[in-house]
PDB file of N, CA and C in Angstrom:
ATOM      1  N   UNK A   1     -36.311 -33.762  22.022  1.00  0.00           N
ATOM      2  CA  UNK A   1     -36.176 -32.614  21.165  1.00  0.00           C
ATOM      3  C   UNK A   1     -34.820 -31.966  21.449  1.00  0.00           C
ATOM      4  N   UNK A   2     -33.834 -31.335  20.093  1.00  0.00           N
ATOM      5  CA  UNK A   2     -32.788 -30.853  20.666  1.00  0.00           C
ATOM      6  C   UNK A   2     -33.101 -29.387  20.334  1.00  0.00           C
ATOM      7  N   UNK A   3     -32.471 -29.010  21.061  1.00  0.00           N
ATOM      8  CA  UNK A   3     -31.873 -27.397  21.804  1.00  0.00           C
ATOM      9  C   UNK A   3     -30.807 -27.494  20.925  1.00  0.00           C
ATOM     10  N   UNK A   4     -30.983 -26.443  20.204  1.00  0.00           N
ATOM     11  CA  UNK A   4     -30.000 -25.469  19.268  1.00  0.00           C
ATOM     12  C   UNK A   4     -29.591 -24.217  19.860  1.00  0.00           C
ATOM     13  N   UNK A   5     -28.522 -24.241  19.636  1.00  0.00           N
ATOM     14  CA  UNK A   5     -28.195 -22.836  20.490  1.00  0.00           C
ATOM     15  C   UNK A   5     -27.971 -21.786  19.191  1.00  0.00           C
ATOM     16  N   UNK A   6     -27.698 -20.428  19.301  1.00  0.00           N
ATOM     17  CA  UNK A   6     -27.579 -19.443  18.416  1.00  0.00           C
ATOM     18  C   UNK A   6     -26.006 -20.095  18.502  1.00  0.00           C
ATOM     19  N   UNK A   7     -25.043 -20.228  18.657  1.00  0.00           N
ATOM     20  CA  UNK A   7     -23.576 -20.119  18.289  1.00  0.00           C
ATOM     21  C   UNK A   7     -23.278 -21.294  16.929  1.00  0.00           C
ATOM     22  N   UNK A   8     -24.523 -22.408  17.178  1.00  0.00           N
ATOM     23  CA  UNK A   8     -23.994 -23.469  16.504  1.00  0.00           C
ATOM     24  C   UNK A   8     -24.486 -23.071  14.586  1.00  0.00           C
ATOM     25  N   UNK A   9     -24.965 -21.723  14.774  1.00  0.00           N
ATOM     26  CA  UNK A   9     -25.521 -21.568  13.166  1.00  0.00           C
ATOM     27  C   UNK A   9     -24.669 -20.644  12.736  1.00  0.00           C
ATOM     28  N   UNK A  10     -24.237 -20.408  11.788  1.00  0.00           N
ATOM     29  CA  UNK A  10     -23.301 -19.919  10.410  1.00  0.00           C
ATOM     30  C   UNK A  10     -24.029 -18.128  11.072  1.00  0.00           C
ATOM     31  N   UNK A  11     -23.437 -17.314  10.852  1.00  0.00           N
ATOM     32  CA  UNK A  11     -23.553 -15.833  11.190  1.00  0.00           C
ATOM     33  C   UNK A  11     -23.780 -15.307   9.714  1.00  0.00           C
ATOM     34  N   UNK A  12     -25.109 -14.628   9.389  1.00  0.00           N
ATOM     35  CA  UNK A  12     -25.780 -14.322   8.505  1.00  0.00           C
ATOM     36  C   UNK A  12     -24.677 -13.809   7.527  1.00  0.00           C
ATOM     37  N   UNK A  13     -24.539 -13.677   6.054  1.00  0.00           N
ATOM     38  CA  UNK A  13     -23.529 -13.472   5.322  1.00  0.00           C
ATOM     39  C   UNK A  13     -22.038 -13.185   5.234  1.00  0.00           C
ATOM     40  N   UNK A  14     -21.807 -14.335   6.276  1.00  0.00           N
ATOM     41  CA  UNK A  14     -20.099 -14.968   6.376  1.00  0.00           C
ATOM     42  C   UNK A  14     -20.170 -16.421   5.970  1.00  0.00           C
ATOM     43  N   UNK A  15     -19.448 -16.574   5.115  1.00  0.00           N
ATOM     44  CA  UNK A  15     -19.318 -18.335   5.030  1.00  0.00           C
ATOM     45  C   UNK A  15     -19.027 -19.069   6.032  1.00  0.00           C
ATOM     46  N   UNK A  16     -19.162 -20.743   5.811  1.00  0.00           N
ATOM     47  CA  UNK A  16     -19.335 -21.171   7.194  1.00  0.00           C
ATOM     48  C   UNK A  16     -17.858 -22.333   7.155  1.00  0.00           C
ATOM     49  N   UNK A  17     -17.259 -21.897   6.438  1.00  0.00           N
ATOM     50  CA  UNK A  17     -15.833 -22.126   6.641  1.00  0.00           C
ATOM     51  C   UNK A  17     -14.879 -20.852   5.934  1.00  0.00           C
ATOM     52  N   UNK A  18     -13.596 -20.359   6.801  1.00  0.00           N
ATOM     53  CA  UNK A  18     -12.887 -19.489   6.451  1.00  0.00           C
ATOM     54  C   UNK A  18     -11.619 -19.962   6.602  1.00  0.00           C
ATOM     55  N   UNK A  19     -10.391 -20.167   5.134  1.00  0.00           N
ATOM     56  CA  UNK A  19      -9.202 -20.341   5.027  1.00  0.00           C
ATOM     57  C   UNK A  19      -8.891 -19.146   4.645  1.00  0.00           C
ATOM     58  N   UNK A  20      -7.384 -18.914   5.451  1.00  0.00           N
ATOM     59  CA  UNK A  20      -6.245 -17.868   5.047  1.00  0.00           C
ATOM     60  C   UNK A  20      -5.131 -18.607   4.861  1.00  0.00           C
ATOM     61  N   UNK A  21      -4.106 -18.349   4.261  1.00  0.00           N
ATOM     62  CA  UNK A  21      -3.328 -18.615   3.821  1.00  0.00           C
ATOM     63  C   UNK A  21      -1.980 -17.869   4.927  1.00  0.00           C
ATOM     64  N   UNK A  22      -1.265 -18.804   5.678  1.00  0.00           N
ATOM     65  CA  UNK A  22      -0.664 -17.934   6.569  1.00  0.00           C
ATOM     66  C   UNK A  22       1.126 -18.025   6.779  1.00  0.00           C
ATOM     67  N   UNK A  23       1.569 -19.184   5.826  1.00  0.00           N
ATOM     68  CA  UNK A  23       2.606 -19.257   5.573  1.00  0.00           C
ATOM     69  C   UNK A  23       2.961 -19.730   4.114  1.00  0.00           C
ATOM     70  N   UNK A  24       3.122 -19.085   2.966  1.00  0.00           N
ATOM     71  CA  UNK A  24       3.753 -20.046   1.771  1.00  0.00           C
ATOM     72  C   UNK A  24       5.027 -20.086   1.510  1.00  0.00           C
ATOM     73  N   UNK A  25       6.259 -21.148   1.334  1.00  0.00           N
ATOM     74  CA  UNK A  25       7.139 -20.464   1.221  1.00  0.00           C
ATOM     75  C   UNK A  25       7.916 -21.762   0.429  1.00  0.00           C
ATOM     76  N   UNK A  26       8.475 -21.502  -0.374  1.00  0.00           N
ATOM     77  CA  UNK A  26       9.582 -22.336  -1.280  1.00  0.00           C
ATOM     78  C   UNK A  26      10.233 -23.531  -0.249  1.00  0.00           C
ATOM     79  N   UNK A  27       9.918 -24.641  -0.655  1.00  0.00           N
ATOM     80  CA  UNK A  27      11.287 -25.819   0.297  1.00  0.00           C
ATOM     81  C   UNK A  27      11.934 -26.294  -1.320  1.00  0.00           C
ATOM     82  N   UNK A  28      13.181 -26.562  -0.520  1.00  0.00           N
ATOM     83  CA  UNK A  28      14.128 -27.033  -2.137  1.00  0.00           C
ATOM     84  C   UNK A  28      13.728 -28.183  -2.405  1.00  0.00           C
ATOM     85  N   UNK A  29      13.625 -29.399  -3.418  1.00  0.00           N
ATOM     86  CA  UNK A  29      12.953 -30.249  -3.458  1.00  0.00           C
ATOM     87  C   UNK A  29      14.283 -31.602  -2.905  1.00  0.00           C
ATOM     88  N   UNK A  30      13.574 -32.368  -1.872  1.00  0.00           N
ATOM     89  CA  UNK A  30      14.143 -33.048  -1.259  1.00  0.00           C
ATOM     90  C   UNK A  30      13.285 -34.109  -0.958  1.00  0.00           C
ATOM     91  N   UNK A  31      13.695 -35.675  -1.348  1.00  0.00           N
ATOM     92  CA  UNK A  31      12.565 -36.405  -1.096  1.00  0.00           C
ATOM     93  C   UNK A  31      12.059 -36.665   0.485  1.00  0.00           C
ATOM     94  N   UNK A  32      11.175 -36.308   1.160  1.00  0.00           N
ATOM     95  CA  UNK A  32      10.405 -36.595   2.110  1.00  0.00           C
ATOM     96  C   UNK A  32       9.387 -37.724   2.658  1.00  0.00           C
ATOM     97  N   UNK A  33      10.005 -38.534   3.427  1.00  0.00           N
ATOM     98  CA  UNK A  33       9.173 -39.699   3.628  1.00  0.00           C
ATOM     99  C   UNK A  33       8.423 -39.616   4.765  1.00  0.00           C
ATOM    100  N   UNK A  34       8.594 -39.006   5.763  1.00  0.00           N
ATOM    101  CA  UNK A  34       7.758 -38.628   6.779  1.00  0.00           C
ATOM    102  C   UNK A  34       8.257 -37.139   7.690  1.00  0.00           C
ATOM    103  N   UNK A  35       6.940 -36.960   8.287  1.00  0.00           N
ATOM    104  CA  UNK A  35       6.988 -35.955   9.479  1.00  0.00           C
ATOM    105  C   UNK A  35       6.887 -36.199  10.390  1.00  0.00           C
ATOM    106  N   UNK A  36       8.057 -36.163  11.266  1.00  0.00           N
ATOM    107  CA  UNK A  36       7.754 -35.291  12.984  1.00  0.00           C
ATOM    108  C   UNK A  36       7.494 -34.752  13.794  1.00  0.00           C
ATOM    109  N   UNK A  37       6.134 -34.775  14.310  1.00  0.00           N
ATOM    110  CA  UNK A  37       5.507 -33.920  14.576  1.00  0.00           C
ATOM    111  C   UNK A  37       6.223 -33.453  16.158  1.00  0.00           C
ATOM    112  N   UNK A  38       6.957 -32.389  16.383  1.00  0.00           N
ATOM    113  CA  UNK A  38       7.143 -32.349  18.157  1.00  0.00           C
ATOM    114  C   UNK A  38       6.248 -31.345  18.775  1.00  0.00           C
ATOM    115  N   UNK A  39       6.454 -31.430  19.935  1.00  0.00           N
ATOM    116  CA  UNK A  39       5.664 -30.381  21.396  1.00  0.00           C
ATOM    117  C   UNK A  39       7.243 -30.238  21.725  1.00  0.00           C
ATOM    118  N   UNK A  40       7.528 -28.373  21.501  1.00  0.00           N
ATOM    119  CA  UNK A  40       8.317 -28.110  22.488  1.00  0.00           C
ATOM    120  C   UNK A  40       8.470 -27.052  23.390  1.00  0.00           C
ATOM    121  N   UNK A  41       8.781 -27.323  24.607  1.00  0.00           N
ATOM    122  CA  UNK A  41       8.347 -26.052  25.509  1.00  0.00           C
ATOM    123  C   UNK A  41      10.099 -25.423  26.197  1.00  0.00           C
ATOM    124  N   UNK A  42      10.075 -24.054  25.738  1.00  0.00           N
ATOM    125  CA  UNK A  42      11.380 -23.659  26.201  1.00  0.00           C
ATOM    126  C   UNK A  42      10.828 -23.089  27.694  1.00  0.00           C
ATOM    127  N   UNK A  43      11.828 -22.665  28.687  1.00  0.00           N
ATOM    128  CA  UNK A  43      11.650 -22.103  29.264  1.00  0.00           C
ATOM    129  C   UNK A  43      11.983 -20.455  29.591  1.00  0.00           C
ATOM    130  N   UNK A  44      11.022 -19.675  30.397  1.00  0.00           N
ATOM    131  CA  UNK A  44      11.519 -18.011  30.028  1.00  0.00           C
ATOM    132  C   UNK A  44      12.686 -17.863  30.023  1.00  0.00           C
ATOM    133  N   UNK A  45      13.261 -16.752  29.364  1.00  0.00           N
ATOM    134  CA  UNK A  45      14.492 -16.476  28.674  1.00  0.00           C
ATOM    135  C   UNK A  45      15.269 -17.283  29.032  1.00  0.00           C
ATOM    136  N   UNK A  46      14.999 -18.363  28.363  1.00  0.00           N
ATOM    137  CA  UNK A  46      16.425 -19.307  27.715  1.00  0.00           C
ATOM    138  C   UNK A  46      16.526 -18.635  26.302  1.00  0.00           C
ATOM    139  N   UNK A  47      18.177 -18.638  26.443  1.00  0.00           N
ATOM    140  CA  UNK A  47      18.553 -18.106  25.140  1.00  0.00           C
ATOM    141  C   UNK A  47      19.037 -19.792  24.461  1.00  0.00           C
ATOM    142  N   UNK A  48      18.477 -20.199  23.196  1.00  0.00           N
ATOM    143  CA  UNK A  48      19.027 -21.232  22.861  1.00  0.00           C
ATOM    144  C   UNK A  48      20.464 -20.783  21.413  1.00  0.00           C
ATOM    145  N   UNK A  49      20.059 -19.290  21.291  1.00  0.00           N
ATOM    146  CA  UNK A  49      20.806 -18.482  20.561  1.00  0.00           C
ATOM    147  C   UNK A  49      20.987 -19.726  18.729  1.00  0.00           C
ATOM    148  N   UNK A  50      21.507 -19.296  18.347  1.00  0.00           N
ATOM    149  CA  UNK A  50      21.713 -19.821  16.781  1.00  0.00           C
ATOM    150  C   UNK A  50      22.030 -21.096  16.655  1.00  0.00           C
ATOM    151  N   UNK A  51      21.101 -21.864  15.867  1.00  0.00           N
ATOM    152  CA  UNK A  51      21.773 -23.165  15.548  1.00  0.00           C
ATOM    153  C   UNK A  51      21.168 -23.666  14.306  1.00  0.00           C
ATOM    154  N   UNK A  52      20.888 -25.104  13.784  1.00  0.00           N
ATOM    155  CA  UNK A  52      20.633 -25.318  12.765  1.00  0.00           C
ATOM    156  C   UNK A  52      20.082 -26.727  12.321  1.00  0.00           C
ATOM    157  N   UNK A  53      19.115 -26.995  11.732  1.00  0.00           N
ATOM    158  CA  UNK A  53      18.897 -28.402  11.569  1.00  0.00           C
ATOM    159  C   UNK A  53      19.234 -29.494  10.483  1.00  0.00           C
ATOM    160  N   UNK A  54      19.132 -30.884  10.209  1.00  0.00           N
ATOM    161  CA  UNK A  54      19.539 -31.317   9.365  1.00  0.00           C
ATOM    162  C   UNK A  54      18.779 -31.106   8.032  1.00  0.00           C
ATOM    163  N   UNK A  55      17.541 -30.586   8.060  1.00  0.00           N
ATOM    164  CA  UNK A  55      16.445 -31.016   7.389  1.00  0.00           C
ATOM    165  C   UNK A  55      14.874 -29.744   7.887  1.00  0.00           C
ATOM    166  N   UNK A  56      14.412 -29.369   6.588  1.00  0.00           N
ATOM    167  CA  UNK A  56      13.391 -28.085   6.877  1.00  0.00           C
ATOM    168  C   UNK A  56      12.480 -28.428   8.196  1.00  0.00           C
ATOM    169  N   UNK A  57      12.498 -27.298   9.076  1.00  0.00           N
ATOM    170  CA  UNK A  57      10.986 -27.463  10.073  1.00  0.00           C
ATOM    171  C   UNK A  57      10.419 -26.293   9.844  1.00  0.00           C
ATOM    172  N   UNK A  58       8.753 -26.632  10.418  1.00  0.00           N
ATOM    173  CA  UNK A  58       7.865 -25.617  10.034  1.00  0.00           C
ATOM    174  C   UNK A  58       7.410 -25.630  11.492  1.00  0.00           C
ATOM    175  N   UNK A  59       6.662 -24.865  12.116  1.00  0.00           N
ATOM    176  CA  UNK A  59       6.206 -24.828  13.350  1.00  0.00           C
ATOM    177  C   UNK A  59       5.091 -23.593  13.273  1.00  0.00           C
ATOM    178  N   UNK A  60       4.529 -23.999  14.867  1.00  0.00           N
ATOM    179  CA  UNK A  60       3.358 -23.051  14.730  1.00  0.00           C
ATOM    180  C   UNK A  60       3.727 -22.447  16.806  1.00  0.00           C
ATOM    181  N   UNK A  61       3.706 -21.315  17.022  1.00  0.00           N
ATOM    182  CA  UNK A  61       3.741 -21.229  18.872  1.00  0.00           C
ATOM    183  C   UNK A  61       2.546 -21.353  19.096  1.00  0.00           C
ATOM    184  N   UNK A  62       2.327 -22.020  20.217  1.00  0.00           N
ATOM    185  CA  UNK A  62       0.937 -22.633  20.816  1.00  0.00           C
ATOM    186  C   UNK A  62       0.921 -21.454  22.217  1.00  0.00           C
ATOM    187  N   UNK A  63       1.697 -21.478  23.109  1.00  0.00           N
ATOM    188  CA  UNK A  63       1.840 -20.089  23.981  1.00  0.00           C
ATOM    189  C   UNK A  63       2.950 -19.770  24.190  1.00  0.00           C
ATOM    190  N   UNK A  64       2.945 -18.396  24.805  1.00  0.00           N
ATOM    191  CA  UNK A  64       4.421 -17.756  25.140  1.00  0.00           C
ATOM    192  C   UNK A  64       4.686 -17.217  23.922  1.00  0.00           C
ATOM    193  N   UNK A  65       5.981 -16.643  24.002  1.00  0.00           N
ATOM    194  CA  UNK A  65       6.501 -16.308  22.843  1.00  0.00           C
ATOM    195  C   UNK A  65       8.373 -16.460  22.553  1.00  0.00           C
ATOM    196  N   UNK A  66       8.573 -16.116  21.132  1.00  0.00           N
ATOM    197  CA  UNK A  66      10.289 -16.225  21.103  1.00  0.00           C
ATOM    198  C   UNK A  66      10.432 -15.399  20.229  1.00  0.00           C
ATOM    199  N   UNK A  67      11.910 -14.652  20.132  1.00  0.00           N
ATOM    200  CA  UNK A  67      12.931 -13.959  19.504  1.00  0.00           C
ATOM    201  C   UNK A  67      13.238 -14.926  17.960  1.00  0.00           C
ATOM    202  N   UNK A  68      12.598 -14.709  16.949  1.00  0.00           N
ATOM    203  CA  UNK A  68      12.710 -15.467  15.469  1.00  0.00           C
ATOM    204  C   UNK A  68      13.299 -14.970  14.907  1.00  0.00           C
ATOM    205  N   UNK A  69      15.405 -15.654  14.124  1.00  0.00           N
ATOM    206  CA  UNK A  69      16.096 -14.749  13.344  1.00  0.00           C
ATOM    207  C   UNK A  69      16.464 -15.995  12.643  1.00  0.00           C
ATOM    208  N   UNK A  70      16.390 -15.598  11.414  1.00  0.00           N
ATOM    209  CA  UNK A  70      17.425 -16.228  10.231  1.00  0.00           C
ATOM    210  C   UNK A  70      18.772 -15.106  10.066  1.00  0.00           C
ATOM    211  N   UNK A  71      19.572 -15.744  10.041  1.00  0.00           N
ATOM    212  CA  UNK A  71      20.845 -15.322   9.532  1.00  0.00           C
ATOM    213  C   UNK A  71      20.867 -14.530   8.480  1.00  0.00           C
ATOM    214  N   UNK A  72      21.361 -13.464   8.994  1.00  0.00           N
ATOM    215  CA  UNK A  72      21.279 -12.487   7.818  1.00  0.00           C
ATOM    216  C   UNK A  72      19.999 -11.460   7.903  1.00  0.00           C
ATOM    217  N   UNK A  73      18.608 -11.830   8.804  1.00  0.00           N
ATOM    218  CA  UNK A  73      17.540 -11.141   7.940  1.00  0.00           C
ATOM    219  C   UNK A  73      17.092 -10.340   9.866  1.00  0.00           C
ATOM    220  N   UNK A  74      16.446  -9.672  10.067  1.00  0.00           N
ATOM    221  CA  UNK A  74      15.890  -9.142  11.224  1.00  0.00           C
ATOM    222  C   UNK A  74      15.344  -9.857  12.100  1.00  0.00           C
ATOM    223  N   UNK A  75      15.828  -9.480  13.602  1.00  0.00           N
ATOM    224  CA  UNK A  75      14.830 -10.574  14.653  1.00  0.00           C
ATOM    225  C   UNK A  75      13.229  -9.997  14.422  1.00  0.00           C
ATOM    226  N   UNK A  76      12.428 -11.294  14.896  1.00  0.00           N
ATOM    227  CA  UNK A  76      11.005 -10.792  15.382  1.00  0.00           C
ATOM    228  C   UNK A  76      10.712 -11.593  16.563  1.00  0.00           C
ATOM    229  N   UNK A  77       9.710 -11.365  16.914  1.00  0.00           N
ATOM    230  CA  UNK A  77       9.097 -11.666  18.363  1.00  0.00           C
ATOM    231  C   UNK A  77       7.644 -12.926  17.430  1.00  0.00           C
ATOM    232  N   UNK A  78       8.151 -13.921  17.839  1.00  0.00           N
ATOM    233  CA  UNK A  78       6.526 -14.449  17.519  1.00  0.00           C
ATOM    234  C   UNK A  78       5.649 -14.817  18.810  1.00  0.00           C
ATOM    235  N   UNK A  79       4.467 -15.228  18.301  1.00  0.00           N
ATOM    236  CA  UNK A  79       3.283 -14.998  19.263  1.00  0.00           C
ATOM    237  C   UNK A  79       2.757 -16.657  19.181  1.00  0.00           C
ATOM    238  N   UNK A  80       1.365 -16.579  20.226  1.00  0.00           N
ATOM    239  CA  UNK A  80       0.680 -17.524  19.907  1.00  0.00           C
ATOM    240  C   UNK A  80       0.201 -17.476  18.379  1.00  0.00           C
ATOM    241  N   UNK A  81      -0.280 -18.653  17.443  1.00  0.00           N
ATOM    242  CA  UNK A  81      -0.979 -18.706  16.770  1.00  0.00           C
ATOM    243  C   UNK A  81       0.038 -18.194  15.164  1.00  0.00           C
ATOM    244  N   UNK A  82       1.341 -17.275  15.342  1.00  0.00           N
ATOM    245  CA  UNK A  82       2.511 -17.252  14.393  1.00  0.00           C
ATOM    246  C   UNK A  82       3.027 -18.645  14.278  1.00  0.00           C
ATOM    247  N   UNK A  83       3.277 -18.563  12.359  1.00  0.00           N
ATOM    248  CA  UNK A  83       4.084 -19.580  12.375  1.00  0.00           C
ATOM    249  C   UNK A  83       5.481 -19.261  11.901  1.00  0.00           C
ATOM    250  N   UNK A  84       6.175 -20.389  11.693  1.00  0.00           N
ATOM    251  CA  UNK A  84       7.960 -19.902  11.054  1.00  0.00           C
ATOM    252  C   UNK A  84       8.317 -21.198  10.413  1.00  0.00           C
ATOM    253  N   UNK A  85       8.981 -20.974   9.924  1.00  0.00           N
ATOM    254  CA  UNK A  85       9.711 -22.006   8.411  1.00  0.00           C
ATOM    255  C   UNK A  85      11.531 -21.691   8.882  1.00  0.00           C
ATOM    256  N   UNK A  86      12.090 -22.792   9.306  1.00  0.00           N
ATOM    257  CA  UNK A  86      13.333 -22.888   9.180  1.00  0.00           C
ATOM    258  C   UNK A  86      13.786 -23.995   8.249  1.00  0.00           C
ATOM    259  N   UNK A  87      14.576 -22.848   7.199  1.00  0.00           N
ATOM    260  CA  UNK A  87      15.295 -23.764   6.242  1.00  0.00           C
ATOM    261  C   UNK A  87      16.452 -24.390   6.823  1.00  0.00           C
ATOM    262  N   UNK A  88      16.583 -26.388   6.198  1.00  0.00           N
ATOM    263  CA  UNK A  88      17.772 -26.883   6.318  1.00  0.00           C
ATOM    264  C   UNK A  88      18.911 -26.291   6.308  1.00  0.00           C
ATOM    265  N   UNK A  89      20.280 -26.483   7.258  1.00  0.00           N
ATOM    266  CA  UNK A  89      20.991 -25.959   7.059  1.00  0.00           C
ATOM    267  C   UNK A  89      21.550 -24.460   7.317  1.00  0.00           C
ATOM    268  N   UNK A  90      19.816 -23.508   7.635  1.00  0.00           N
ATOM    269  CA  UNK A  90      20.124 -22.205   7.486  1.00  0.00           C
ATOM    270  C   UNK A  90      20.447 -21.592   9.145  1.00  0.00           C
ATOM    271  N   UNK A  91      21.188 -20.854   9.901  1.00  0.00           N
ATOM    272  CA  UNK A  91      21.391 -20.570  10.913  1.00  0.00           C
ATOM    273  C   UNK A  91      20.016 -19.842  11.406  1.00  0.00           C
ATOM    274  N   UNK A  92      19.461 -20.388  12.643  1.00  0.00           N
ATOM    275  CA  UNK A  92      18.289 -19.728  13.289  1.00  0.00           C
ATOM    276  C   UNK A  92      18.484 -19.370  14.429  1.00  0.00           C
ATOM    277  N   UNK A  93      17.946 -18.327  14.971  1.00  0.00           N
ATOM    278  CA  UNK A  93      18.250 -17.748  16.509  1.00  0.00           C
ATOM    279  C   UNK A  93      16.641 -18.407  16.563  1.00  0.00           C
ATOM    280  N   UNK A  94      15.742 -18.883  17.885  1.00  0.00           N
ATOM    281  CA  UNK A  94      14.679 -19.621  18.269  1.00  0.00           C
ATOM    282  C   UNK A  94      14.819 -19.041  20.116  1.00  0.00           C
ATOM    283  N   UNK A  95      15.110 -18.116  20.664  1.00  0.00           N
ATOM    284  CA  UNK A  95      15.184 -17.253  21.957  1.00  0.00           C
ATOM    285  C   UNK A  95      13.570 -17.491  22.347  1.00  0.00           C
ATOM    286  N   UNK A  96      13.801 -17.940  23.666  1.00  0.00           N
ATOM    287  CA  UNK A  96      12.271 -17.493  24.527  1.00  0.00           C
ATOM    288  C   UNK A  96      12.429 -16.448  24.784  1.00  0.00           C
ATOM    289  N   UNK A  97      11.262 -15.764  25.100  1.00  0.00           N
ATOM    290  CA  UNK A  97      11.257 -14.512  25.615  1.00  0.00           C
ATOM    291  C   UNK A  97      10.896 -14.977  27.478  1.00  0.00           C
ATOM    292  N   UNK A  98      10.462 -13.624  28.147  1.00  0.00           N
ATOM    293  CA  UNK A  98      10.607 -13.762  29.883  1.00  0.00           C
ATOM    294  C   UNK A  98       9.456 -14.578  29.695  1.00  0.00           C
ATOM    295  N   UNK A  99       8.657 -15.021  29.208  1.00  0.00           N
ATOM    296  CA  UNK A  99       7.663 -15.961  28.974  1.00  0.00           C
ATOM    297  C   UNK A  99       7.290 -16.950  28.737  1.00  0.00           C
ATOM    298  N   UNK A 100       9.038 -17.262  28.370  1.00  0.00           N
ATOM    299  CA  UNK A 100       8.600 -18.734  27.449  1.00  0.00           C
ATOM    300  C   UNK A 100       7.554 -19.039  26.676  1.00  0.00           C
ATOM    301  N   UNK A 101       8.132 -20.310  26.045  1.00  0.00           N
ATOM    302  CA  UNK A 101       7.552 -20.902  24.900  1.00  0.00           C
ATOM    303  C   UNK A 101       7.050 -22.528  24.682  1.00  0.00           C
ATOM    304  N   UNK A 102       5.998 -22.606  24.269  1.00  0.00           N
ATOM    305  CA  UNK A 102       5.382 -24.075  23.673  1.00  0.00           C
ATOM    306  C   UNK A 102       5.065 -23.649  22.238  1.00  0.00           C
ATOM    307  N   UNK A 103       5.852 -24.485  21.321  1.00  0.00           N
ATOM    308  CA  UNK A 103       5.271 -24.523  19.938  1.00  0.00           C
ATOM    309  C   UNK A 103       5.267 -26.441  19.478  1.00  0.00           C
ATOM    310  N   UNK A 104       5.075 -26.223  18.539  1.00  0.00           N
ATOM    311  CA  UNK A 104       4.684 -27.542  17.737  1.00  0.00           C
ATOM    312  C   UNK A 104       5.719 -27.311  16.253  1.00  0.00           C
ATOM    313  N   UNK A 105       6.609 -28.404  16.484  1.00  0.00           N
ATOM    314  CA  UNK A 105       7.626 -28.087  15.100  1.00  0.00           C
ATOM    315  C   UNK A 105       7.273 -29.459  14.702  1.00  0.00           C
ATOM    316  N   UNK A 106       7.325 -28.684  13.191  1.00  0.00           N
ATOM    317  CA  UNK A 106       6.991 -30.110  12.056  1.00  0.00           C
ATOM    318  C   UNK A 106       8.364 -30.346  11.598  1.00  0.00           C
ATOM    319  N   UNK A 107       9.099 -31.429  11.600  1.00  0.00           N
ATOM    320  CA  UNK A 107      10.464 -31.682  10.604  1.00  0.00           C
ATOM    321  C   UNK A 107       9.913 -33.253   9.419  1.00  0.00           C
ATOM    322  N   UNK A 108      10.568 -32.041   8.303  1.00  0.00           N
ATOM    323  CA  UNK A 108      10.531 -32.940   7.227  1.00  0.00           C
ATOM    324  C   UNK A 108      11.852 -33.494   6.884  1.00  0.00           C
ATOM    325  N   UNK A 109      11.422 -35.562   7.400  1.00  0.00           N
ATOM    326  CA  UNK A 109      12.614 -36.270   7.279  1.00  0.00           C
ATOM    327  C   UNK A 109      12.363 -37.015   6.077  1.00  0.00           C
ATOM    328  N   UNK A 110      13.871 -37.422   5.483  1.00  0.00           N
ATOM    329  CA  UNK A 110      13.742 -38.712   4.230  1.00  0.00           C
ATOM    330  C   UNK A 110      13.971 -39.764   5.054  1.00  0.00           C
ATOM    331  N   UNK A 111      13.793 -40.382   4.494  1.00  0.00           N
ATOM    332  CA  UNK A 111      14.076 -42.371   4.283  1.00  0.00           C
ATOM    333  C   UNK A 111      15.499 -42.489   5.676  1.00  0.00           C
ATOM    334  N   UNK A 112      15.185 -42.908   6.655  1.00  0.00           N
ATOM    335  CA  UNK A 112      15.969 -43.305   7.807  1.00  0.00           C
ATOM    336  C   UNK A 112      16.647 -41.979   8.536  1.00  0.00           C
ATOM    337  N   UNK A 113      16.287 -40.688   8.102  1.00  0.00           N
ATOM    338  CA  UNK A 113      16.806 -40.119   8.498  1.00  0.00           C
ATOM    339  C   UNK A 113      16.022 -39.391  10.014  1.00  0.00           C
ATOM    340  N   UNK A 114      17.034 -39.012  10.964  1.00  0.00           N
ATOM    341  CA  UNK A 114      16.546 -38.812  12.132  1.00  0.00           C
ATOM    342  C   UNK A 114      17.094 -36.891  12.235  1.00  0.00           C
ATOM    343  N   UNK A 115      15.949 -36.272  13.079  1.00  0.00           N
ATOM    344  CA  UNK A 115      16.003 -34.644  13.220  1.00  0.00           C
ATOM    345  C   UNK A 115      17.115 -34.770  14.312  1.00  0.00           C
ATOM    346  N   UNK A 116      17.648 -33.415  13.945  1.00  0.00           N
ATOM    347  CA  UNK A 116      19.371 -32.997  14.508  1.00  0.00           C
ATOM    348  C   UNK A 116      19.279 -31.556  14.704  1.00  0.00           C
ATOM    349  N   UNK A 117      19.867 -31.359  15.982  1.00  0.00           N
ATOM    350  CA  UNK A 117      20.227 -29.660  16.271  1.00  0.00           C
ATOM    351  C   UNK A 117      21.575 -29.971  16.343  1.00  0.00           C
ATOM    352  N   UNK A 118      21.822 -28.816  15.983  1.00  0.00           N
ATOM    353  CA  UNK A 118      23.656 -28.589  15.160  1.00  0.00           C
ATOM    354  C   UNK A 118      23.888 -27.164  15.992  1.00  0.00           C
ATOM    355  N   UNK A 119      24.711 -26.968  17.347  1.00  0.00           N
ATOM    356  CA  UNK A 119      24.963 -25.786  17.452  1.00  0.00           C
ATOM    357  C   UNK A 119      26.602 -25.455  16.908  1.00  0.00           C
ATOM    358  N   UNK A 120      26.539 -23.848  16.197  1.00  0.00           N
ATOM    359  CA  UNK A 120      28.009 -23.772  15.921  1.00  0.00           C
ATOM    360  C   UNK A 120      28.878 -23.642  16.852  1.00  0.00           C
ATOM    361  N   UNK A 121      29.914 -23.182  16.596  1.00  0.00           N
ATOM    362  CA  UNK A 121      31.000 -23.684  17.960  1.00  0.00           C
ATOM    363  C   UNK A 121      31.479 -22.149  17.782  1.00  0.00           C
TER     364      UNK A 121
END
């Protein structure tokens, strides 16, 4: 006989799956043949300060946190469980904080093409 526990049943008038919607955001249309999925872990305050990729990444921080700037627009602090969208091309500040950071960046590559950090000079 199995043992059911109270956690494994749906909580009286909440559905028993819940989507939010937590990043939407325009990519320019570029043909895409695969993703890269990485694990990357900075260490506390490393500043990796502004740089740029060949090609859009999306990411999610898994722990720790970092200093998030696009060029041009306000820093923020992201968290566990924040995500961020860096456009191709566009200058990003990506700063650990005294805490450092592990996130998971997605890069969307075309046909032979390999992911690139570009720092300016």
């Amino acid at each position: 006989m199995e043992n059911s526990s109270s956690s494994d049943q749906p909580v009286a008038g909440e559905p028993p799956i819940s989507r939010v919607v937590v990043l939407d955001t325009p990519v320019p249309l570029k043909p895409t043949t695969r993703v890269e999925v990485r694990r990357i872990t900075i260490q506390p305050g490393f500043a990796l300060g502004f740089h740029l990729h060949n090609c859009p990444v999306f990411g999610t921080i898994e722990s720790g946190s970092v200093i998030f700037q696009l060029e041009g627009e306000p820093a923020s602090v992201l968290k566990p469980g924040d995500v961020f969208y860096e456009p191709e091309g566009t200058l990003v500040r990506f700063d650990a904080t005294d805490e450092g950071t592990t996130f998971l960046g997605y890069f969307l590559l075309g046909d032979g093409q390999q992911a690139e950090i570009n720092m300016p000079s």
